[in-house]
N, C-alpha and C. Protein backbone atom coordinates (compact mmCIF):
# COMPACT_ATOMS: atom_id res chain seq x y z
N UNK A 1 55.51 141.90 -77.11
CA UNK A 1 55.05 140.79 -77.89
C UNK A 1 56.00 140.51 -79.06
N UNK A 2 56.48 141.69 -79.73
CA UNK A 2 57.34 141.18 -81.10
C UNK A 2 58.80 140.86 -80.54
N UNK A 3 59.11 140.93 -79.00
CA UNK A 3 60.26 140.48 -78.69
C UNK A 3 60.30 138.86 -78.32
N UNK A 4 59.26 138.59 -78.26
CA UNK A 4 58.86 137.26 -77.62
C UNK A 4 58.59 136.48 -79.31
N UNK A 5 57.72 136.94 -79.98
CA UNK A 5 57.71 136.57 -81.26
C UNK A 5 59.62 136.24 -82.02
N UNK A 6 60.02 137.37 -82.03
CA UNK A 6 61.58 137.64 -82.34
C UNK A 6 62.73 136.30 -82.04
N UNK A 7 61.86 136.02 -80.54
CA UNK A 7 62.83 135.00 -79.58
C UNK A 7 62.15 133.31 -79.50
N UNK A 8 61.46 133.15 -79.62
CA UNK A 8 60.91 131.87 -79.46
C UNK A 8 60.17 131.67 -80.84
N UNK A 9 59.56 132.10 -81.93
CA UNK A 9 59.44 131.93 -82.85
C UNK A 9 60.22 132.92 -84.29
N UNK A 10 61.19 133.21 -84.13
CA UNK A 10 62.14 133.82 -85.61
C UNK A 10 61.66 133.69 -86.89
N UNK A 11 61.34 132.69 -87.35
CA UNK A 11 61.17 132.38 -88.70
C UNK A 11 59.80 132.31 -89.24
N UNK A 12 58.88 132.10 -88.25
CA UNK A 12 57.47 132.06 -88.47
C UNK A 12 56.57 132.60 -89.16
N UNK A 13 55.59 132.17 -90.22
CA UNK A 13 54.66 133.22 -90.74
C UNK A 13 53.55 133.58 -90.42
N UNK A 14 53.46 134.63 -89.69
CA UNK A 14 52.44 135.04 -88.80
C UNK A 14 51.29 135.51 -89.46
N UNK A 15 50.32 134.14 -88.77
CA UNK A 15 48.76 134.41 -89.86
C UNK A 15 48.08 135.03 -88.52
N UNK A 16 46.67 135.97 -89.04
CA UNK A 16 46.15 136.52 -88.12
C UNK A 16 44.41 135.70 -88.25
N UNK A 17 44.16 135.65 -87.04
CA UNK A 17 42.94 135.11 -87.42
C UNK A 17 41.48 135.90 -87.92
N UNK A 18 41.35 135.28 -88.69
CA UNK A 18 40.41 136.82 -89.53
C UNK A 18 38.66 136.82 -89.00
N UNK A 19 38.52 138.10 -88.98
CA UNK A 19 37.65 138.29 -88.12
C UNK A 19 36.28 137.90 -89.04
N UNK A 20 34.85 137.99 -88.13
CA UNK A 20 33.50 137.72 -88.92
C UNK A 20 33.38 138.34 -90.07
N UNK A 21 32.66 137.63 -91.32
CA UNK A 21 32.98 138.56 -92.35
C UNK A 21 31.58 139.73 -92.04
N UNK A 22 30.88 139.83 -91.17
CA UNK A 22 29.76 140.59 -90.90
C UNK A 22 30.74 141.77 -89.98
N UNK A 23 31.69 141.72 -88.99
CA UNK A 23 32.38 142.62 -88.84
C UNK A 23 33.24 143.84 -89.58
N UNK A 24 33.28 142.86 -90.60
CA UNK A 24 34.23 143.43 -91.95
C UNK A 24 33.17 144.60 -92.28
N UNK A 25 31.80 144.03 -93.04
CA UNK A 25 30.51 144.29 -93.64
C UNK A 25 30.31 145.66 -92.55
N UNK A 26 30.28 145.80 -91.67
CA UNK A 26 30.47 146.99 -90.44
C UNK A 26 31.03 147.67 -90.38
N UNK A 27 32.12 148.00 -90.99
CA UNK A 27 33.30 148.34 -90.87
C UNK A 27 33.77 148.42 -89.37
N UNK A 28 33.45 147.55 -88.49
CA UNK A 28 33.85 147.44 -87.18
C UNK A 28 35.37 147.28 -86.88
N UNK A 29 35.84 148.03 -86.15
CA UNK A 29 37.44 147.77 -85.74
C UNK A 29 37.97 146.16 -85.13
N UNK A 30 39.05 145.84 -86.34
CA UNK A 30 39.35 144.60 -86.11
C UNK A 30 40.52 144.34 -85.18
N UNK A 31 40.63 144.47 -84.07
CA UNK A 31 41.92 144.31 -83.25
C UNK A 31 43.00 143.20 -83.26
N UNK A 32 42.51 142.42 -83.61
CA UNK A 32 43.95 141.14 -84.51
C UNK A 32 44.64 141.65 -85.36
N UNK A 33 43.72 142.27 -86.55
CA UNK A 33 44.57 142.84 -87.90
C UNK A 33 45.24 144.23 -87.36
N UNK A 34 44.89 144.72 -86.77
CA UNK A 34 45.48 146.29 -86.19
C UNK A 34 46.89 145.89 -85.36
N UNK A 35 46.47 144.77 -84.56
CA UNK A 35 47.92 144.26 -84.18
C UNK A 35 48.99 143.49 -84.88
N UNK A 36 48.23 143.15 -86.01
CA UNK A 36 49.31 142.48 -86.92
C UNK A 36 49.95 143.38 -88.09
N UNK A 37 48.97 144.21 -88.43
CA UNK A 37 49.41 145.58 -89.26
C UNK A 37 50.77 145.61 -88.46
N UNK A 38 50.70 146.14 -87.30
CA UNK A 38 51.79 147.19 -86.46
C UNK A 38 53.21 146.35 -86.38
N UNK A 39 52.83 144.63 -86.41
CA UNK A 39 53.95 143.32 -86.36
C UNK A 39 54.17 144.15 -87.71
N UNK A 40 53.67 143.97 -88.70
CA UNK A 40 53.73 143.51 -90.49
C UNK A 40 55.06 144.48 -90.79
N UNK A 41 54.55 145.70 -90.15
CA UNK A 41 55.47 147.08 -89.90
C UNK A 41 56.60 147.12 -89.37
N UNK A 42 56.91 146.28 -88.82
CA UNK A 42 58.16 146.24 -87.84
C UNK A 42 58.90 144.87 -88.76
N UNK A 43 58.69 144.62 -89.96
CA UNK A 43 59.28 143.61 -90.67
C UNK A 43 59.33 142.20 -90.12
N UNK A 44 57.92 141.56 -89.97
CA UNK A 44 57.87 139.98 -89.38
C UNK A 44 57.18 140.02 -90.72
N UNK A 45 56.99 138.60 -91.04
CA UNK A 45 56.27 138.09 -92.22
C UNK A 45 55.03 137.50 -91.94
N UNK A 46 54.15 138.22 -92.24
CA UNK A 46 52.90 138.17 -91.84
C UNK A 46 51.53 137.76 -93.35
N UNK A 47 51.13 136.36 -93.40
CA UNK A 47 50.31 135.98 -94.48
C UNK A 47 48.67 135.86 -93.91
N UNK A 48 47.93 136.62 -94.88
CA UNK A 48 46.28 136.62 -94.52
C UNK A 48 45.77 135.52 -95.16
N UNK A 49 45.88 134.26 -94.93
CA UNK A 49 45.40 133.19 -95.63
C UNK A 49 44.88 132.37 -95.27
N UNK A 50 44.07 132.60 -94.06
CA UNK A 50 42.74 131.97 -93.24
C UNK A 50 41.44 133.21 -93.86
N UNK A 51 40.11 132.34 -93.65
CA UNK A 51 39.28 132.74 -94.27
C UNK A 51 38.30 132.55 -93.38
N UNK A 52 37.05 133.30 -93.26
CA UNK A 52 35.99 132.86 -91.91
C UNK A 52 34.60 132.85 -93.01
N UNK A 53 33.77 131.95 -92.74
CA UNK A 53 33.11 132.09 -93.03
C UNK A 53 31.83 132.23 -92.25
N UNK A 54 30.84 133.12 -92.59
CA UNK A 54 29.52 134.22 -91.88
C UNK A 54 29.11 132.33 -90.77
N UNK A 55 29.60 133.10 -89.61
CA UNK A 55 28.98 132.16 -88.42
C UNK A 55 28.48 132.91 -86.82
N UNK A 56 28.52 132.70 -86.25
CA UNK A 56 27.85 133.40 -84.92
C UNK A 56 29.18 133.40 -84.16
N UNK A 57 29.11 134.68 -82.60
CA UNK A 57 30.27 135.18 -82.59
C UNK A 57 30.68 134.15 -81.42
N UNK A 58 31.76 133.71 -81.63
CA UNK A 58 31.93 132.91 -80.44
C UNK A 58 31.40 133.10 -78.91
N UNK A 59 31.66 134.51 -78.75
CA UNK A 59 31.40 134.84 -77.45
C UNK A 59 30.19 134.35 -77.28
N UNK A 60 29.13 134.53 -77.81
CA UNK A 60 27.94 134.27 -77.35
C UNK A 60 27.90 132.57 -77.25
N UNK A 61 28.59 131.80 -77.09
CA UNK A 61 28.57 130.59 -77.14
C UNK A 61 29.01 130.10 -76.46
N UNK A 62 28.35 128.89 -76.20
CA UNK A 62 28.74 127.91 -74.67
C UNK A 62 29.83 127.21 -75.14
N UNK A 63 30.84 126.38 -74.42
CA UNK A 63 31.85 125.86 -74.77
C UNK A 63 31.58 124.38 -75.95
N UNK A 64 30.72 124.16 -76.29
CA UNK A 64 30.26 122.93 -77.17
C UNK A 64 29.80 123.89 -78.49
N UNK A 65 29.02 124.56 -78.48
CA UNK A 65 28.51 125.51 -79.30
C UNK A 65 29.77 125.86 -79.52
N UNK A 66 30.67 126.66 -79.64
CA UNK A 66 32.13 127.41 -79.78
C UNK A 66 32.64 126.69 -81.00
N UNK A 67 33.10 125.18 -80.37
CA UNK A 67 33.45 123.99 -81.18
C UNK A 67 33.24 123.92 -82.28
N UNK A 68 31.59 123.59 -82.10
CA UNK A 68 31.04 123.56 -83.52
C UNK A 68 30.98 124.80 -84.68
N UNK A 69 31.16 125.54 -83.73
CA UNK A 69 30.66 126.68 -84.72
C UNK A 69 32.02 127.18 -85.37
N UNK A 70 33.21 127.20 -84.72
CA UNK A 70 34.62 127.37 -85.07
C UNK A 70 34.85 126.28 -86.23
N UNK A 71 34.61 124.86 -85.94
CA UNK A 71 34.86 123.82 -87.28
C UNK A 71 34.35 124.27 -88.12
N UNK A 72 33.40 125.20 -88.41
CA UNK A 72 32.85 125.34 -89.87
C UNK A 72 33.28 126.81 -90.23
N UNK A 73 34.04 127.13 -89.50
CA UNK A 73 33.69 128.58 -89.42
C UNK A 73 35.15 129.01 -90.59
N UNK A 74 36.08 128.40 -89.91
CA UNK A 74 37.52 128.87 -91.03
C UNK A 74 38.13 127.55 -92.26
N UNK A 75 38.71 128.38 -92.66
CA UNK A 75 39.22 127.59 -93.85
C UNK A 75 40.33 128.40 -94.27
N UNK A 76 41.26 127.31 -94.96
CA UNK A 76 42.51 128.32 -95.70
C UNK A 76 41.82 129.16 -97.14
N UNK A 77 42.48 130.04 -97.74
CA UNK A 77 42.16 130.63 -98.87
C UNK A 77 41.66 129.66 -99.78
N UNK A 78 40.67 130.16 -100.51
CA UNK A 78 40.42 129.10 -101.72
C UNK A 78 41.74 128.98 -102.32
N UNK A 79 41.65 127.74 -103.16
CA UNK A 79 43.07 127.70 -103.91
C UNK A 79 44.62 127.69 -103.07
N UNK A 80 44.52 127.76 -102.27
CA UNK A 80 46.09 127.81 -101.32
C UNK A 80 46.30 126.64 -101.11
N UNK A 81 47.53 126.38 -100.89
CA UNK A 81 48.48 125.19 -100.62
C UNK A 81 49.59 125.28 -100.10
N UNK A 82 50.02 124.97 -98.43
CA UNK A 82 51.30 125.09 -97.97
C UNK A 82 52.44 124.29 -98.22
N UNK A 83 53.51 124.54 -98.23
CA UNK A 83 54.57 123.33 -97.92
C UNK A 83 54.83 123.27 -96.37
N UNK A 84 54.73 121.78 -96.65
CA UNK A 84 55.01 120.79 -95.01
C UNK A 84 55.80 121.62 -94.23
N UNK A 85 57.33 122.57 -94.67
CA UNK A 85 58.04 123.47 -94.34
C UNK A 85 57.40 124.28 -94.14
N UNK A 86 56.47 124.76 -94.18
CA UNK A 86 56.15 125.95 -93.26
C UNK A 86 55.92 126.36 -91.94
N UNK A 87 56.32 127.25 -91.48
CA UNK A 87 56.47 127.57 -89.90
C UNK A 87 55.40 128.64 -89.26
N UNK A 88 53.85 128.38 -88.77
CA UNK A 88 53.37 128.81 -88.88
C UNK A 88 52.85 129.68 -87.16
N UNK A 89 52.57 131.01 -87.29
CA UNK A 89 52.39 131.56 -86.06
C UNK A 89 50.68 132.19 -86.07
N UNK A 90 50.16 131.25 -85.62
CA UNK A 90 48.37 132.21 -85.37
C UNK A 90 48.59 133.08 -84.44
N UNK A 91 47.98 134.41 -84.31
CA UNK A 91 47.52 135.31 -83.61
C UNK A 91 46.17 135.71 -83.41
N UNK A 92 45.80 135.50 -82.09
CA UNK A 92 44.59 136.01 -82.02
C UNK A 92 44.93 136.63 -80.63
N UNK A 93 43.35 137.22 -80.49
CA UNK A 93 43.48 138.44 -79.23
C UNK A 93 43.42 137.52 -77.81
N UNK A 94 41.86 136.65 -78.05
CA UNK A 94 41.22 136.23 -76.67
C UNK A 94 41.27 134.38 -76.60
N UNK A 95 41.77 133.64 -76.13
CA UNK A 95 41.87 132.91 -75.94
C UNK A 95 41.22 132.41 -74.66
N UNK A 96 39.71 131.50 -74.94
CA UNK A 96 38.71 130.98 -74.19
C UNK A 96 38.31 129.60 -73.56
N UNK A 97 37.98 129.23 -74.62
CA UNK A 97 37.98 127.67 -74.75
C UNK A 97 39.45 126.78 -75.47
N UNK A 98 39.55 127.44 -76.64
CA UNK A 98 40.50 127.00 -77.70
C UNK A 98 40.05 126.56 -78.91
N UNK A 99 38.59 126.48 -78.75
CA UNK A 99 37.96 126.13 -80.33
C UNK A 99 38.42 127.21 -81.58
N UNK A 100 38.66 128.70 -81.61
CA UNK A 100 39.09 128.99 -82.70
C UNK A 100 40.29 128.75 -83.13
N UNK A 101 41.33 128.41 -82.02
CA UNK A 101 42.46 128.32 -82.31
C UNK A 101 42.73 127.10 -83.13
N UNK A 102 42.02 125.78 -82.10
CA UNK A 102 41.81 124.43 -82.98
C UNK A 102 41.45 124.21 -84.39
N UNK A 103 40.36 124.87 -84.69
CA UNK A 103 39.89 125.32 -85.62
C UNK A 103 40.46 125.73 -87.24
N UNK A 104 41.33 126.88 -86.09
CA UNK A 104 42.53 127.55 -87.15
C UNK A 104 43.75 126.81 -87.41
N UNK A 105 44.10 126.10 -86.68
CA UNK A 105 44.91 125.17 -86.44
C UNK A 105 44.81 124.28 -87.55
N UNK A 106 43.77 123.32 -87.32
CA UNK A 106 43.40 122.20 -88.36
C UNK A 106 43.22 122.89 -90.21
N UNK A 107 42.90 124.16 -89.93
CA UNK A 107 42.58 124.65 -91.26
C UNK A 107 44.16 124.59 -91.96
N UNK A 108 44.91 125.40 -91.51
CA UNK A 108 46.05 125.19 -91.71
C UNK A 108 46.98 123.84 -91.67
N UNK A 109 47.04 123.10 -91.16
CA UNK A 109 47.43 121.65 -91.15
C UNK A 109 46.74 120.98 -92.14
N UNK A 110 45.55 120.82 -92.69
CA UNK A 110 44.65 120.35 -93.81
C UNK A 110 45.27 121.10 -94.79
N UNK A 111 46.04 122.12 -95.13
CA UNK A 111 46.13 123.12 -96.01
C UNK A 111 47.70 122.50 -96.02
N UNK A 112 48.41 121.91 -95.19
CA UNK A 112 49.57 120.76 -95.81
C UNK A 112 50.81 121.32 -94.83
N UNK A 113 50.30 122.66 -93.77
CA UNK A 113 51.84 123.11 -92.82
C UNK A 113 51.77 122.29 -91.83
N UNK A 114 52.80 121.28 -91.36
CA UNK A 114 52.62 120.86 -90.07
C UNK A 114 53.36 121.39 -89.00
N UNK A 115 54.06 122.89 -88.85
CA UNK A 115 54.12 123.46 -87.88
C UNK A 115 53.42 124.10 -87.22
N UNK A 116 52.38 124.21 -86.62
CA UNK A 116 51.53 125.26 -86.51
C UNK A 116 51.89 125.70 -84.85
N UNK A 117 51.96 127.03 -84.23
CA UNK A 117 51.76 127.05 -83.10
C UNK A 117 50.70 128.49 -82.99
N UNK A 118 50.64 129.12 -81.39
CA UNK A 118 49.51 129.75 -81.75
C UNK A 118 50.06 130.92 -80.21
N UNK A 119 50.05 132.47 -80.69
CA UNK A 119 49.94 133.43 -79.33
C UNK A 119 48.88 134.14 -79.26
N UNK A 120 48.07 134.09 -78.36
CA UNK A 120 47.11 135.12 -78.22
C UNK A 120 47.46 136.02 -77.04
N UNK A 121 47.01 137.08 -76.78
CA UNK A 121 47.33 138.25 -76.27
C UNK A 121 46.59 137.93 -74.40
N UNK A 122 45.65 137.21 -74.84
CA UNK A 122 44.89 137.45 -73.08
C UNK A 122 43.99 136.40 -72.91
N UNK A 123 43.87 135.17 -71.69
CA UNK A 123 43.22 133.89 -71.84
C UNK A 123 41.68 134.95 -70.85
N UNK A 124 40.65 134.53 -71.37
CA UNK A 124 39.64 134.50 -70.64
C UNK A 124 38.61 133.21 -70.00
């Protein structure tokens, strides 16, 4: 993955998509951030500046439900502001429908980067 990252995106700042904040509240193992730790480590530039706010877990959701529940669900950091120059890389694990990605997507683009692209690890 960080050779493919390395090669088709170089310059990118690799945001991770942040998990339920009720997962957090769990201390449940977050497998995005564990894989982005291990990127962060290997010297890619990696910014936590998506934000989730307490919503229901996608999985349990039908593809309309997903949607909705992803639009409300993220946001950039309070107070943050990108430049248009920014080159932005989402990571997430499971890629389903595409509502979190969209989601994450638009949060970031509203937040002023218009590069955004997006790798997730495994489509279900």
């Amino acid at each position: 993955m960080m050779r493919v990252i390395a090669e088709r995106w170089p310059e990118r700042i690799i945001v991770p998509v942040p998990p339920r904040p009720e997962k957090i509240k769990r201390k449940e193992w977050d497998q995005v951030e564990a894989i982005v730790a291990v990127i962060e480590k290997r010297g890619f530039h990696v910014e936590r500046i998506l934000q989730r706010s307490p919503s229901l877990q996608q999985k349990r959701l039908n593809r309309e439900m997903r949607k909705a529940n992803a639009d409300k669900a993220y946001s950039l950091v309070s107070g943050l502001s990108l430049s248009p120059s920014s080159a932005i890389l989402l990571i997430d694990d499971v890629y389903t429908t595409g509502a979190t990605i969209e989601a994450c997507a638009r949060a970031l683009r509203d937040g002023g980067a218009e590069d955004v692209a997006a790798l997730v690890l495994a489509a279900d």
